[in-house]
PDB file of N, CA and C in Angstrom:
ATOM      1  N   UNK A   1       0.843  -1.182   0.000  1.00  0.00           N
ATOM      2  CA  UNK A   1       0.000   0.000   0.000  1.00  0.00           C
ATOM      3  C   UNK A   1       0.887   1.245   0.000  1.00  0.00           C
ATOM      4  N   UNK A   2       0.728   2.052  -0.885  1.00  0.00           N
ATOM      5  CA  UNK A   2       1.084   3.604  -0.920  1.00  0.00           C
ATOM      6  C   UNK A   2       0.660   4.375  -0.311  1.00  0.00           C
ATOM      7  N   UNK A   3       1.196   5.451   0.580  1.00  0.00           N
ATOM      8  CA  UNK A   3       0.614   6.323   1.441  1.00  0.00           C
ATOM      9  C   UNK A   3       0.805   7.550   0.171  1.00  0.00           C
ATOM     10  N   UNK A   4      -0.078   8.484  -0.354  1.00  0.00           N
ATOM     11  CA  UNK A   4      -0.139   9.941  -0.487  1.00  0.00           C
ATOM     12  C   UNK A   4       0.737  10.948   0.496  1.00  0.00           C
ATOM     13  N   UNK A   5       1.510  11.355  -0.033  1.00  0.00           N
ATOM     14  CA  UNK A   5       2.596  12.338   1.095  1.00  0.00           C
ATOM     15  C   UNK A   5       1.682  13.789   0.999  1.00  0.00           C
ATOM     16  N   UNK A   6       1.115  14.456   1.919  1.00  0.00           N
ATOM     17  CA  UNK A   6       0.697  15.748   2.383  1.00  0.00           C
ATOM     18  C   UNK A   6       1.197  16.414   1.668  1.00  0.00           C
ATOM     19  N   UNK A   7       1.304  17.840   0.925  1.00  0.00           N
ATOM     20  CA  UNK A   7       1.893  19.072   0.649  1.00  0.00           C
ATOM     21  C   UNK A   7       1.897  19.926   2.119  1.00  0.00           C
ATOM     22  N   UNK A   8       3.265  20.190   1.882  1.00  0.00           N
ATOM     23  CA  UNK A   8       3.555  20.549   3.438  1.00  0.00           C
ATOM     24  C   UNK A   8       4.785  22.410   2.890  1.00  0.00           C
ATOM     25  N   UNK A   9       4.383  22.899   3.719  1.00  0.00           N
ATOM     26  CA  UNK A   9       5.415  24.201   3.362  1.00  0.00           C
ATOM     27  C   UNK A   9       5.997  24.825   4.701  1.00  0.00           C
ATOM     28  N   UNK A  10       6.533  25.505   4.969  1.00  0.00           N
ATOM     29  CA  UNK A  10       7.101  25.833   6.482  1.00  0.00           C
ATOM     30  C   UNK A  10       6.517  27.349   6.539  1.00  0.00           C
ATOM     31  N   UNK A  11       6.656  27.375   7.801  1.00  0.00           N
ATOM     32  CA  UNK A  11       5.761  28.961   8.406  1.00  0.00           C
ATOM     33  C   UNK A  11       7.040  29.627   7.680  1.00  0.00           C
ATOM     34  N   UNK A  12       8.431  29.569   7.380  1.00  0.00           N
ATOM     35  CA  UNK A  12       9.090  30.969   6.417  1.00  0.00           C
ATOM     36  C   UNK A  12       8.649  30.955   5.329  1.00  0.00           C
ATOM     37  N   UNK A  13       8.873  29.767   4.598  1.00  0.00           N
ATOM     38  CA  UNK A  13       8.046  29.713   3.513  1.00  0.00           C
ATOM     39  C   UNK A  13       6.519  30.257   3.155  1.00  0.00           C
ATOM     40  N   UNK A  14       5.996  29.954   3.979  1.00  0.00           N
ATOM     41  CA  UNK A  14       5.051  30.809   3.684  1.00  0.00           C
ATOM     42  C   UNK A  14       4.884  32.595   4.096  1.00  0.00           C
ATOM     43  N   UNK A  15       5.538  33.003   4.727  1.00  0.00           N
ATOM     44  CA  UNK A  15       6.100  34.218   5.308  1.00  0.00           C
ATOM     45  C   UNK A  15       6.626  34.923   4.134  1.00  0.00           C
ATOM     46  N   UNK A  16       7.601  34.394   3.247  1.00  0.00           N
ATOM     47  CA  UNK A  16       7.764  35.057   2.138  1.00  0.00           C
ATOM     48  C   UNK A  16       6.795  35.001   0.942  1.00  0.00           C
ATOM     49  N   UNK A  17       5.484  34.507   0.911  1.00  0.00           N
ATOM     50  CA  UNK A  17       4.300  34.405   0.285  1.00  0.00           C
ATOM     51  C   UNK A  17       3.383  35.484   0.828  1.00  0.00           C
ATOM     52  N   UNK A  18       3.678  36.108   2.129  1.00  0.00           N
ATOM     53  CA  UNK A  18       2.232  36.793   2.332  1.00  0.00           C
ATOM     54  C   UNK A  18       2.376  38.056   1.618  1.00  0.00           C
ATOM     55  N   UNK A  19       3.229  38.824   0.673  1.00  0.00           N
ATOM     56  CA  UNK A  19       3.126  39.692   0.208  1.00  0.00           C
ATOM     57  C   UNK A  19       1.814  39.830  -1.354  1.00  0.00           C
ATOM     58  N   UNK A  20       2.203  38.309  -1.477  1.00  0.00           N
ATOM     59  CA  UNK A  20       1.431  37.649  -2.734  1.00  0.00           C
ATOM     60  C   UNK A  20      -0.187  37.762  -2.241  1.00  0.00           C
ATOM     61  N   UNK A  21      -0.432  37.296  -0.635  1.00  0.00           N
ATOM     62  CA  UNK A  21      -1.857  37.693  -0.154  1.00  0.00           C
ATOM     63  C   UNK A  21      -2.424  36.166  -0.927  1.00  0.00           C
ATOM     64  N   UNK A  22      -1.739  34.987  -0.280  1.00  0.00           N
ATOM     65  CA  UNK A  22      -2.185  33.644  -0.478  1.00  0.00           C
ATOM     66  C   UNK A  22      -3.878  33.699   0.269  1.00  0.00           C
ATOM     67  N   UNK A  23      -4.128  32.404  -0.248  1.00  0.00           N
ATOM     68  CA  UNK A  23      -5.135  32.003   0.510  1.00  0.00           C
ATOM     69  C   UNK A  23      -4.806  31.799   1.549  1.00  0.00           C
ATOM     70  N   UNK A  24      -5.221  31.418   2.820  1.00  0.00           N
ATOM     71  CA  UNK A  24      -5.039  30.724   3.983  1.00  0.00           C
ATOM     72  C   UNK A  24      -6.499  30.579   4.629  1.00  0.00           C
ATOM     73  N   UNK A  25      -6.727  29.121   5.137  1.00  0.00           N
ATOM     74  CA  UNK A  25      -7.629  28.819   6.573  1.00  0.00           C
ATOM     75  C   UNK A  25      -6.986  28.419   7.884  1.00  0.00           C
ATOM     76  N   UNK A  26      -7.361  28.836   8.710  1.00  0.00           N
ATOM     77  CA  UNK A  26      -6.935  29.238  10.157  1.00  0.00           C
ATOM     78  C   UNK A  26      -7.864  27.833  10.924  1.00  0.00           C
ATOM     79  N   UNK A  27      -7.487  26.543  10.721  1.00  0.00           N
ATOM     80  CA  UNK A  27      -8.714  25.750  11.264  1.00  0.00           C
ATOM     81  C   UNK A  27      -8.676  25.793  12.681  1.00  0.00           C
ATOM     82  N   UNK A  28      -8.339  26.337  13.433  1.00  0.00           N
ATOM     83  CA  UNK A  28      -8.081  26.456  15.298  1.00  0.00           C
ATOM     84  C   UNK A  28      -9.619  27.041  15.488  1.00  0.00           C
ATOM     85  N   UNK A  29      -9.894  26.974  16.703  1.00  0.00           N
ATOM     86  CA  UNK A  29     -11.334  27.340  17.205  1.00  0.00           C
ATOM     87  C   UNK A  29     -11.187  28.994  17.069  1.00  0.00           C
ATOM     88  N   UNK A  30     -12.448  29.395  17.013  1.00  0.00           N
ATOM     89  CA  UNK A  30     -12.400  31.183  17.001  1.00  0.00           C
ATOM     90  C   UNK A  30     -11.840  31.851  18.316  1.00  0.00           C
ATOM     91  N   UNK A  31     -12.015  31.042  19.562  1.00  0.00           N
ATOM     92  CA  UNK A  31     -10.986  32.037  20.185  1.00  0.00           C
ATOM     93  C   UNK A  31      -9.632  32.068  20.423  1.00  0.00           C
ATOM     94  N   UNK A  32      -9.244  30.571  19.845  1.00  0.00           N
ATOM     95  CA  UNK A  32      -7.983  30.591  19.361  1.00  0.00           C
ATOM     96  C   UNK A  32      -6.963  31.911  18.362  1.00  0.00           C
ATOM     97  N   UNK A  33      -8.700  31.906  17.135  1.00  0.00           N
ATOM     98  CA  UNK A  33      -8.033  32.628  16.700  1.00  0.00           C
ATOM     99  C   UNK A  33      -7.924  33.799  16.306  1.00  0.00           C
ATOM    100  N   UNK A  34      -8.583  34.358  17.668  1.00  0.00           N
ATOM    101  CA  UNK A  34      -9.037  35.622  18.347  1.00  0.00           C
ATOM    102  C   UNK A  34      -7.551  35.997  18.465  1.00  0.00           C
ATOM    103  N   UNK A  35      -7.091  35.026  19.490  1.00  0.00           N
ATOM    104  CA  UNK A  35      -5.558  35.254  20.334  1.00  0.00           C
ATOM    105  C   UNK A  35      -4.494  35.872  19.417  1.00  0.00           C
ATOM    106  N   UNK A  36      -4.929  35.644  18.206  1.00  0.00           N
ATOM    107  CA  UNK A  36      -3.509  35.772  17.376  1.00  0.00           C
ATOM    108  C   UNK A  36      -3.522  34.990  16.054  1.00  0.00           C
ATOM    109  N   UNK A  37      -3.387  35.373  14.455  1.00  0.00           N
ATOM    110  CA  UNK A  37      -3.587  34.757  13.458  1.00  0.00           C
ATOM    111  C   UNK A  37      -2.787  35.392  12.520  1.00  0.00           C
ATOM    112  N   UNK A  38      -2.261  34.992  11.323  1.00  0.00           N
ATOM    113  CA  UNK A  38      -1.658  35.347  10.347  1.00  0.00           C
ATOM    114  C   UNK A  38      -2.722  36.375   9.374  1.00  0.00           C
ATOM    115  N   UNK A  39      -2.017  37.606   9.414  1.00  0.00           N
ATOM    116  CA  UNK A  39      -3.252  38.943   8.451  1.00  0.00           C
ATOM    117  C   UNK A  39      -3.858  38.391   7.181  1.00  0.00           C
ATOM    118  N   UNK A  40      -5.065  38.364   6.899  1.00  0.00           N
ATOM    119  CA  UNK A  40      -6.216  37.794   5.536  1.00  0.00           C
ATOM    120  C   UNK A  40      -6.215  36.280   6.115  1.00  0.00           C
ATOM    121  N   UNK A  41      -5.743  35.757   6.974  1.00  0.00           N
ATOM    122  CA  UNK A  41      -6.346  34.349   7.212  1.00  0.00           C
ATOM    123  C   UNK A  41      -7.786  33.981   7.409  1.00  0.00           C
ATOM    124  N   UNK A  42      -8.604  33.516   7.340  1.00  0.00           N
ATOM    125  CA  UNK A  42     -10.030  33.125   7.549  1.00  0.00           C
ATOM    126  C   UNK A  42     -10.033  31.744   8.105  1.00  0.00           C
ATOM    127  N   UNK A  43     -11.109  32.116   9.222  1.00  0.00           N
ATOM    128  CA  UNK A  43     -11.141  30.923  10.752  1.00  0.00           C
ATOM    129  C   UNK A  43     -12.171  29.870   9.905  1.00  0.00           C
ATOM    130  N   UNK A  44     -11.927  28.970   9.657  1.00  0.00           N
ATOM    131  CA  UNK A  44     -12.434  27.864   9.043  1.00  0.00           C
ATOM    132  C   UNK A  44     -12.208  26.439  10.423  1.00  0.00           C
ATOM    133  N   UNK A  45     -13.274  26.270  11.949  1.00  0.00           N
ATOM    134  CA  UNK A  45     -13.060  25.869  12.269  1.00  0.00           C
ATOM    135  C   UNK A  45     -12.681  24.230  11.686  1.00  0.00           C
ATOM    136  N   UNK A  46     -11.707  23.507  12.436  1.00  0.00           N
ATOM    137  CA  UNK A  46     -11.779  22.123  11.841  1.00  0.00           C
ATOM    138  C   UNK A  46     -12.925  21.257  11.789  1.00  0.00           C
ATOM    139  N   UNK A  47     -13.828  20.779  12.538  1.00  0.00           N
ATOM    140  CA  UNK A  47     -15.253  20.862  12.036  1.00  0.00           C
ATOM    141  C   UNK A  47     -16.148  21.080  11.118  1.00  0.00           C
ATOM    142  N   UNK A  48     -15.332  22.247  10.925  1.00  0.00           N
ATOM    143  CA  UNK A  48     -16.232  23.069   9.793  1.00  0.00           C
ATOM    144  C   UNK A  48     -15.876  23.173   8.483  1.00  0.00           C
ATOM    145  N   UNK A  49     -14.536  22.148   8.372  1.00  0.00           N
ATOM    146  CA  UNK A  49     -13.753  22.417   7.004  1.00  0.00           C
ATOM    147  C   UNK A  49     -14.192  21.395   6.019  1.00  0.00           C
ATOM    148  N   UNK A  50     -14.921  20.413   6.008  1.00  0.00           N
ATOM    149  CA  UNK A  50     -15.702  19.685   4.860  1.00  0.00           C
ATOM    150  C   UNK A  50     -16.351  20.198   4.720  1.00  0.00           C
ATOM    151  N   UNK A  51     -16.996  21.285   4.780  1.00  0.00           N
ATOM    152  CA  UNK A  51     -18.346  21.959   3.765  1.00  0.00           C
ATOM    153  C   UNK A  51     -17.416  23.588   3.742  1.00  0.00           C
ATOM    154  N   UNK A  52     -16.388  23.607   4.050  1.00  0.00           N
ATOM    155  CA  UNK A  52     -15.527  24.763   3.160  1.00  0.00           C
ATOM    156  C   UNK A  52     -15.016  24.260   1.790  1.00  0.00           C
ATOM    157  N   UNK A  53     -15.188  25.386   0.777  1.00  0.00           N
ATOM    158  CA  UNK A  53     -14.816  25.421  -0.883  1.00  0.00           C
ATOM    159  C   UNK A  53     -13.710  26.561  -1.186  1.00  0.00           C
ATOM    160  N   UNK A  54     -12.729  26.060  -0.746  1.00  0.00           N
ATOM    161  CA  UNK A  54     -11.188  26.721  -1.233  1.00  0.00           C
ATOM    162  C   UNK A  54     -11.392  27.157  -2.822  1.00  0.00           C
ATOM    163  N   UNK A  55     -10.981  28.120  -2.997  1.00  0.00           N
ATOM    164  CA  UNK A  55     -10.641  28.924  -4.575  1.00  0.00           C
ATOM    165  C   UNK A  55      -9.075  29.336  -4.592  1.00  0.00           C
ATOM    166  N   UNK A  56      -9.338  28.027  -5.541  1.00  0.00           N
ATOM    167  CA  UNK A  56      -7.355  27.780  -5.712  1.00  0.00           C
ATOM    168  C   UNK A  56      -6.582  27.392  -4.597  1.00  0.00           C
ATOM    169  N   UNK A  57      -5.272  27.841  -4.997  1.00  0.00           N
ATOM    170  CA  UNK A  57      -4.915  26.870  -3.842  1.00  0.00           C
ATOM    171  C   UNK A  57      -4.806  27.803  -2.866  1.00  0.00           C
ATOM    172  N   UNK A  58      -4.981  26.938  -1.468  1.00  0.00           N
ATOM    173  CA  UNK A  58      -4.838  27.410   0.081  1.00  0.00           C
ATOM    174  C   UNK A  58      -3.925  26.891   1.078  1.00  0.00           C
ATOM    175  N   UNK A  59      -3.932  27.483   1.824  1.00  0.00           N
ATOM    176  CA  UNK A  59      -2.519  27.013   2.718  1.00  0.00           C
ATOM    177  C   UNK A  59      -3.153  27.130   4.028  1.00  0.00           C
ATOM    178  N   UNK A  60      -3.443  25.402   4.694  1.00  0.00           N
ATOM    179  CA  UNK A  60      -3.890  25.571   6.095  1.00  0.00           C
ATOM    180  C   UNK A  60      -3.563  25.358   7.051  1.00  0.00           C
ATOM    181  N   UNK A  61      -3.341  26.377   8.006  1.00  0.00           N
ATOM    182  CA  UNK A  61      -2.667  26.610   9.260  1.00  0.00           C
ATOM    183  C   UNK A  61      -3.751  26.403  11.028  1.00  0.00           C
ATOM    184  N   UNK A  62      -2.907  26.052  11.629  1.00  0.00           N
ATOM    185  CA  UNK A  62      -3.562  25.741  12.897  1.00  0.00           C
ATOM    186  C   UNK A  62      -2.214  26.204  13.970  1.00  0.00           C
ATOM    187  N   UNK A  63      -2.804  25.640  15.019  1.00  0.00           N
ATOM    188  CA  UNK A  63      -1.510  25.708  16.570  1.00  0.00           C
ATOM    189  C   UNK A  63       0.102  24.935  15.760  1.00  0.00           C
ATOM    190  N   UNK A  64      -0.183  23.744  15.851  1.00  0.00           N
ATOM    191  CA  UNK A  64       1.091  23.175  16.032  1.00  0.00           C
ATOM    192  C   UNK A  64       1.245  22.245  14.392  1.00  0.00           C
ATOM    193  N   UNK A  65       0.091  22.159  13.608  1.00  0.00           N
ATOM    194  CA  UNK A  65       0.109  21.521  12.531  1.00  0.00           C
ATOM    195  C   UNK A  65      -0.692  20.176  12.332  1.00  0.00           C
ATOM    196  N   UNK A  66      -1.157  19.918  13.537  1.00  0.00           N
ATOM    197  CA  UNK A  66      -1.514  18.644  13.653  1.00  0.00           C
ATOM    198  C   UNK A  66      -2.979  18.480  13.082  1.00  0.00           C
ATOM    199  N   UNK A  67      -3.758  19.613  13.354  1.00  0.00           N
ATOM    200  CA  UNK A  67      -5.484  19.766  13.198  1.00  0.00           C
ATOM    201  C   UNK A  67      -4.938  20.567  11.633  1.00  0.00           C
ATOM    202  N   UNK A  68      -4.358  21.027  11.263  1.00  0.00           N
ATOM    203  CA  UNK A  68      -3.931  21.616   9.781  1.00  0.00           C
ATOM    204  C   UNK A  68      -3.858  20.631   8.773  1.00  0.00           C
ATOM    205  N   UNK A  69      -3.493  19.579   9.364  1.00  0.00           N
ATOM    206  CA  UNK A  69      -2.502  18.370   8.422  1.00  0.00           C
ATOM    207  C   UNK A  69      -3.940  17.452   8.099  1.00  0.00           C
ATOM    208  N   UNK A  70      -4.529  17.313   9.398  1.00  0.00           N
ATOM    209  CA  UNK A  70      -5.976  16.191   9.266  1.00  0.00           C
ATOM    210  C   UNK A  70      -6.918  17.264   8.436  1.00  0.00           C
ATOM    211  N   UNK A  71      -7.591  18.441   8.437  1.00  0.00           N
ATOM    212  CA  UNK A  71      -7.810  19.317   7.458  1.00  0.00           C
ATOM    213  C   UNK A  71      -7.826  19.319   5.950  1.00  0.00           C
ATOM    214  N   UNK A  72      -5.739  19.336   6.013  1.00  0.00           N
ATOM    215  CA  UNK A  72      -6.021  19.072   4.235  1.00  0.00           C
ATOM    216  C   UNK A  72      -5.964  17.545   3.931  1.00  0.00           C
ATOM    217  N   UNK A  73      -5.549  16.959   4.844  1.00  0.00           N
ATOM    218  CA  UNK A  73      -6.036  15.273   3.900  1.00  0.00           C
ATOM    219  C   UNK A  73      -7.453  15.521   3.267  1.00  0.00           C
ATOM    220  N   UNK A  74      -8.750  16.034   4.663  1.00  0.00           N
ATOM    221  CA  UNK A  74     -10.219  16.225   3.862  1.00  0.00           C
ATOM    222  C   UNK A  74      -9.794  16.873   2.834  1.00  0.00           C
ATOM    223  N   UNK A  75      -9.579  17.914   2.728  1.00  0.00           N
ATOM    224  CA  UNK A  75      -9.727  18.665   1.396  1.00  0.00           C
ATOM    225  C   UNK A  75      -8.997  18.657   0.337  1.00  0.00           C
ATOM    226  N   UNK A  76      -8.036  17.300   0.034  1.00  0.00           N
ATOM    227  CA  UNK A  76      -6.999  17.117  -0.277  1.00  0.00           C
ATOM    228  C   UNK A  76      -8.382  15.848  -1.660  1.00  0.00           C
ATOM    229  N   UNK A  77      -9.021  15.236  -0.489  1.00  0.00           N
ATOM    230  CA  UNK A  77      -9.974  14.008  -0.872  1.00  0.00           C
ATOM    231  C   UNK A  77     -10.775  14.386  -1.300  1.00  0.00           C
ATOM    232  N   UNK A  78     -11.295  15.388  -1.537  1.00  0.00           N
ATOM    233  CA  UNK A  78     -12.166  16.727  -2.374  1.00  0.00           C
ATOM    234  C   UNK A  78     -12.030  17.113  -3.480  1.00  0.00           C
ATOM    235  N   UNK A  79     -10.701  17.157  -3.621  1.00  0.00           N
ATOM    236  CA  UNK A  79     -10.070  17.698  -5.131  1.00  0.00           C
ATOM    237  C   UNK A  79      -9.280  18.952  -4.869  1.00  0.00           C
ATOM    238  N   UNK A  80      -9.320  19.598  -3.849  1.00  0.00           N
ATOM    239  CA  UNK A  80      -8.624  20.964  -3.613  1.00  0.00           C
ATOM    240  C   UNK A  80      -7.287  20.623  -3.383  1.00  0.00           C
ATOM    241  N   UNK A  81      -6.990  21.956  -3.871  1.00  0.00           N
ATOM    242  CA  UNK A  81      -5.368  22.622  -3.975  1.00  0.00           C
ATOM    243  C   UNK A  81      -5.090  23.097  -3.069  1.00  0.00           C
ATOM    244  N   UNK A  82      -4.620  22.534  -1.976  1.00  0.00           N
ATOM    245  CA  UNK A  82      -4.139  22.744  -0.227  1.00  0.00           C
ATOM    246  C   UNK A  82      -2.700  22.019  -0.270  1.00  0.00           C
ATOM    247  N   UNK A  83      -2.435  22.757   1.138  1.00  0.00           N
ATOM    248  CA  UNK A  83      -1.031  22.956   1.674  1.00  0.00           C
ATOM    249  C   UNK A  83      -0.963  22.971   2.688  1.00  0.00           C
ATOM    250  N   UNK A  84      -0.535  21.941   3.330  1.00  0.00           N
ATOM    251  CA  UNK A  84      -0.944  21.969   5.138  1.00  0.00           C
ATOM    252  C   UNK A  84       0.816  22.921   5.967  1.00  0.00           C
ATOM    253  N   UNK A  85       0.491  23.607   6.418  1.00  0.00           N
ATOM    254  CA  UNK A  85       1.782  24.697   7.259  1.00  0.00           C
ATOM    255  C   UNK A  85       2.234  24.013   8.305  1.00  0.00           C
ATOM    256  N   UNK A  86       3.335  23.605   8.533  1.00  0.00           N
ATOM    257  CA  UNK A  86       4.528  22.420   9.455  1.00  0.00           C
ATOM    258  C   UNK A  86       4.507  23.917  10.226  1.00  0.00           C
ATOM    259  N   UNK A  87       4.364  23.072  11.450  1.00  0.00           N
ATOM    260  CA  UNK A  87       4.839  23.835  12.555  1.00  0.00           C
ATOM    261  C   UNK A  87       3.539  24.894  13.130  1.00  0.00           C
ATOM    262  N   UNK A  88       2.590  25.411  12.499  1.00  0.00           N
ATOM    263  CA  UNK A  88       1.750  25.986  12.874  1.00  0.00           C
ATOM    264  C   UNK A  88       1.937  26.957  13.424  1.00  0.00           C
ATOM    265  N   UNK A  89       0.874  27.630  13.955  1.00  0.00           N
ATOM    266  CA  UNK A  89       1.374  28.774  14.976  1.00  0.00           C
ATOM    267  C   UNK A  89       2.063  29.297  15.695  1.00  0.00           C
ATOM    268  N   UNK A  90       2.577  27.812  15.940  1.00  0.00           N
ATOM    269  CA  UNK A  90       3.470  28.043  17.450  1.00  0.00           C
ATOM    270  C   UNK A  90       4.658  28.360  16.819  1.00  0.00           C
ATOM    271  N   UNK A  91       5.114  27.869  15.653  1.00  0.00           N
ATOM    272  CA  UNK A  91       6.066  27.840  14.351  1.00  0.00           C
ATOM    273  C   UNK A  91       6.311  29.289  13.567  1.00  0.00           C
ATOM    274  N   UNK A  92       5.066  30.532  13.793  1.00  0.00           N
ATOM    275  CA  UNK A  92       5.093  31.527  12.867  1.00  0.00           C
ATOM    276  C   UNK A  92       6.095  32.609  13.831  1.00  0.00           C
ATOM    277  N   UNK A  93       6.604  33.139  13.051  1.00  0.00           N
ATOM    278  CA  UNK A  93       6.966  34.461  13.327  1.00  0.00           C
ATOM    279  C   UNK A  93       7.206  35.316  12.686  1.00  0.00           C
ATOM    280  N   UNK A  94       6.007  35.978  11.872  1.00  0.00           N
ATOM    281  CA  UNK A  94       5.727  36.690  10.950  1.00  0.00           C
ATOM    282  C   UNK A  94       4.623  37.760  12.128  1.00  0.00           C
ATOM    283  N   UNK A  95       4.428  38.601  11.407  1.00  0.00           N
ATOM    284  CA  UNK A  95       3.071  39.722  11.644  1.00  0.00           C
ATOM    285  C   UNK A  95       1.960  38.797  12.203  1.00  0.00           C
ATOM    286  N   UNK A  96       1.637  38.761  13.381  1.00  0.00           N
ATOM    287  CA  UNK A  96       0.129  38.292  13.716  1.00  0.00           C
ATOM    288  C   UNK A  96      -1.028  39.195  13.878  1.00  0.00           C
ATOM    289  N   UNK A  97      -2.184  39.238  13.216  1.00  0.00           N
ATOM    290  CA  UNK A  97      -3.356  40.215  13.688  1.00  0.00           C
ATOM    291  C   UNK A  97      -4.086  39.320  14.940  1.00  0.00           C
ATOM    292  N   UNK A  98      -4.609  40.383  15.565  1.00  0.00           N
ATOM    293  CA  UNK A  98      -5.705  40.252  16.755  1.00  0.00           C
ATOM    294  C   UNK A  98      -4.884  39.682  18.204  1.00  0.00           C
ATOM    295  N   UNK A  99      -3.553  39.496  18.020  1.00  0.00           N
ATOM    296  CA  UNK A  99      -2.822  38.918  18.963  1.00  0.00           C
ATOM    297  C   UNK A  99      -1.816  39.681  19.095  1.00  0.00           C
ATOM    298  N   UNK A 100      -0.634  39.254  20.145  1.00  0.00           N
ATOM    299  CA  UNK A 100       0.833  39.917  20.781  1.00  0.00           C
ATOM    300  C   UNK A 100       1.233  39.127  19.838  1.00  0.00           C
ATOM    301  N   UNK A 101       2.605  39.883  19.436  1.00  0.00           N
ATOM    302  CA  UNK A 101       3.395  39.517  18.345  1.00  0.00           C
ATOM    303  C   UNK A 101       4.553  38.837  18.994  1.00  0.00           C
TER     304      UNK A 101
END
């Protein structure tokens, strides 16, 4: 049996993308991501991400990567153009809105 390998990118990597103004979903709970989120991200709880419809590709971020990674497998099994973010939040150190930097 073949496992499918994730598309995976790193919080710099994507750091040098936010000028481009990527997609991103934020799947952490809303007051998670109240606390602190990457600027134009949209809170797509994990729950709530099989009846989300990505336009083009997206890059989805959570805390630590773990609820990011189970995320895009769904939407991976969908047909969408996702990118699950290694390391997650805890991983960024870029500009955060709504949070301490």
């Amino acid at each position: 049996m073949f496992f499918k390998k994730t598309p995976t990118i790193s919080t710099n990597d994507l750091e040098n993308k936010i000028a481009e103004k990527p997609q991103i979903i934020d799947v952490r709970e809303p007051h998670e991501f109240r606390s602190g989120h990457i600027p134009g991200a949209k809170n797509v709880p994990l729950g709530k991400v099989a009846q989300y419809t990505p336009s083009g590709k997206t890059y989805v971020v959570c805390q630590s990567g773990m609820r990011s990674k189970q995320a895009t497998k769904v939407l991976l099994k969908q047909g969408y153009d996702v990118v699950n973010v290694r390391g997650g939040m805890m991983s960024w150190t870029g500009v955060k809105k709504g949070g301490k930097n």
